[in-house]
C-alpha atoms as a PDB file:
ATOM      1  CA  UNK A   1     -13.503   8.850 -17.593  1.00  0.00           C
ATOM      2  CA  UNK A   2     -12.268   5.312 -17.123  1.00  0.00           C
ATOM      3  CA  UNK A   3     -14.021   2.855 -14.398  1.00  0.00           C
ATOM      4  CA  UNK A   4     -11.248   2.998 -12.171  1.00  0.00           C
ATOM      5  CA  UNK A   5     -10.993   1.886  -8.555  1.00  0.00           C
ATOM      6  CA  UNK A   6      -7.943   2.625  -7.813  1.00  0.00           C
ATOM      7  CA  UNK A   7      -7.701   4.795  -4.611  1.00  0.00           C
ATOM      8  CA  UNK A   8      -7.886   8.441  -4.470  1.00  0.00           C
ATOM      9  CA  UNK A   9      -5.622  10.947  -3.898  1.00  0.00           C
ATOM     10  CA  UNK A  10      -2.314   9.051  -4.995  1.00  0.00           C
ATOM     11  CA  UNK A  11      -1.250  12.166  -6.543  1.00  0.00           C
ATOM     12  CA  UNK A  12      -0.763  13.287 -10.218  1.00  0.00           C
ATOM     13  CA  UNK A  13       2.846  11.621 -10.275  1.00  0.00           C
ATOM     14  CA  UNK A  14       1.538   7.917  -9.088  1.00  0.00           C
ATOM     15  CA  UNK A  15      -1.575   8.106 -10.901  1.00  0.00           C
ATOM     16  CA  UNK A  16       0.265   9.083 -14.367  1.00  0.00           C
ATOM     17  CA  UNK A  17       2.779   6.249 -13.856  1.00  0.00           C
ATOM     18  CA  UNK A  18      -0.081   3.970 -12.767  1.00  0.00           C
ATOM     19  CA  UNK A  19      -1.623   4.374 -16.369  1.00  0.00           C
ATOM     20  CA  UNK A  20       1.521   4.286 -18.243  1.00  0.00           C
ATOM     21  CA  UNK A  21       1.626   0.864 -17.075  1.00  0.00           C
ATOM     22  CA  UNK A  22      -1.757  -0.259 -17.804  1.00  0.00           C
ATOM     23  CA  UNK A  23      -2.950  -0.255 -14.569  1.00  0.00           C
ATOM     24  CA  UNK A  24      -6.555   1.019 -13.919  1.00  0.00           C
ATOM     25  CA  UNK A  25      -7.966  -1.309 -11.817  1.00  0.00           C
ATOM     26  CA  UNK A  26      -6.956  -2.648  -8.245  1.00  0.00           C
ATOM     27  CA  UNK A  27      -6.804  -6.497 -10.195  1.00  0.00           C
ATOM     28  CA  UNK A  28      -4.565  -5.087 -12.031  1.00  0.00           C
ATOM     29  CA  UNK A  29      -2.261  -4.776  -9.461  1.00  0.00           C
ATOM     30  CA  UNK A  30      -2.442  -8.781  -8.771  1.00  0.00           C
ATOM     31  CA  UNK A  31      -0.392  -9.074 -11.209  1.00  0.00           C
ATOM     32  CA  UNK A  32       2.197  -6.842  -9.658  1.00  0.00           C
ATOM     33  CA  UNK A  33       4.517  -7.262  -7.062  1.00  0.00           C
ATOM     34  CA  UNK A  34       4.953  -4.170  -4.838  1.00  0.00           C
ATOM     35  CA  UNK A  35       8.712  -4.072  -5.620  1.00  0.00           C
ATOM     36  CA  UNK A  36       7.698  -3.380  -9.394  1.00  0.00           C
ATOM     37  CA  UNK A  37       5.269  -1.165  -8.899  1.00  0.00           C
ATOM     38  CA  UNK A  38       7.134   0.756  -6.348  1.00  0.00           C
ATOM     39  CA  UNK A  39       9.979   1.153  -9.296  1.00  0.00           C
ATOM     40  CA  UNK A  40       7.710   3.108 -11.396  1.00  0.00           C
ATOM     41  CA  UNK A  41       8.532   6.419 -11.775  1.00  0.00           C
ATOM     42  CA  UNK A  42       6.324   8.581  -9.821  1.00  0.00           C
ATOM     43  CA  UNK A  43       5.055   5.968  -7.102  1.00  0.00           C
ATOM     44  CA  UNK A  44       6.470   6.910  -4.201  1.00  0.00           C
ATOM     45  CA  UNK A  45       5.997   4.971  -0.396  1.00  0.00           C
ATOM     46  CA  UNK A  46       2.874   7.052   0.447  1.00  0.00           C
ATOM     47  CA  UNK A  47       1.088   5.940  -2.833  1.00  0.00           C
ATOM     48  CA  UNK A  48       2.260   2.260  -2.271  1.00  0.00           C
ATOM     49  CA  UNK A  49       0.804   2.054   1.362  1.00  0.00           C
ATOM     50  CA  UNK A  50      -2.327   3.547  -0.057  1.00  0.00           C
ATOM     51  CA  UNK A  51      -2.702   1.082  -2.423  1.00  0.00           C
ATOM     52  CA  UNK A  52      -1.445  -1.883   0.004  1.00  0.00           C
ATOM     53  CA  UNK A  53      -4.528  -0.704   2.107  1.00  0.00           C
ATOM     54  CA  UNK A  54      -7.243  -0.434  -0.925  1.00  0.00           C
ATOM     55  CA  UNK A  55      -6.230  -4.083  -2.355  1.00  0.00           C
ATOM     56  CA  UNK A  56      -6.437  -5.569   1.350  1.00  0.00           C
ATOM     57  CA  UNK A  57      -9.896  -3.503   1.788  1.00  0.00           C
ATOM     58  CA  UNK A  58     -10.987  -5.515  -1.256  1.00  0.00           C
ATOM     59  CA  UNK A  59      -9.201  -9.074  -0.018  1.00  0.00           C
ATOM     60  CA  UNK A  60      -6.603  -8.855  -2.963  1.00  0.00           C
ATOM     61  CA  UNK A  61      -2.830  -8.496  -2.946  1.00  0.00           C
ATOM     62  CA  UNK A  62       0.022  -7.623  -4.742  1.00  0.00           C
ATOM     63  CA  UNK A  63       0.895 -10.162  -7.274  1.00  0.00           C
ATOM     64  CA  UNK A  64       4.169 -11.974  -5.726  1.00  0.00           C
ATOM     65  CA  UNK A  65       8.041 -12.824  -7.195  1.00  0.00           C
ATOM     66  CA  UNK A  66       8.673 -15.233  -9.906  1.00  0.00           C
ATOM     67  CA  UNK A  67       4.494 -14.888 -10.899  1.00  0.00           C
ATOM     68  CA  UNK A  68       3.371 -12.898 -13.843  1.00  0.00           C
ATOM     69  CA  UNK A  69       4.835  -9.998 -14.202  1.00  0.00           C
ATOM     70  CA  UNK A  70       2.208  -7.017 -15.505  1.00  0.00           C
ATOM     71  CA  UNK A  71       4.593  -5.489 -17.781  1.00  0.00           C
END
């Protein structure tokens, strides 16, 4: 079981493509735009709002273009 804080109930699709990536943590995300993550296979527009909403809860965004990409 991994220390993830990565919102619930993204789905088995989102969450799979999530850790394919690498990403297990919100942070992680920073270093992710939206547009990448929302590319992944598997993360569909309800998982993306769901985690626009859980980085804003924790005063964090998605990473933005021409920054480190987390791939």
């Amino acid at each position: 079981m991994t220390d993830s804080d990565l919102p619930g109930k993204l789905g088995r699709p989102a969450e799979r493509a999530l850790a394919a990536a690498g990403i297990q943590r919100l942070s992680d995300l920073t270093a992710w735009t939206e547009r990448d993550v929302a590319a992944l296979h598997g993360v569909g527009p309800t998982a993306i709002v769901k985690l626009r909403a859980a980085l804003a809860a924790n005063n964090l965004t998605f990473g933005h273009p021409g920054g480190t990409v987390g791939q």
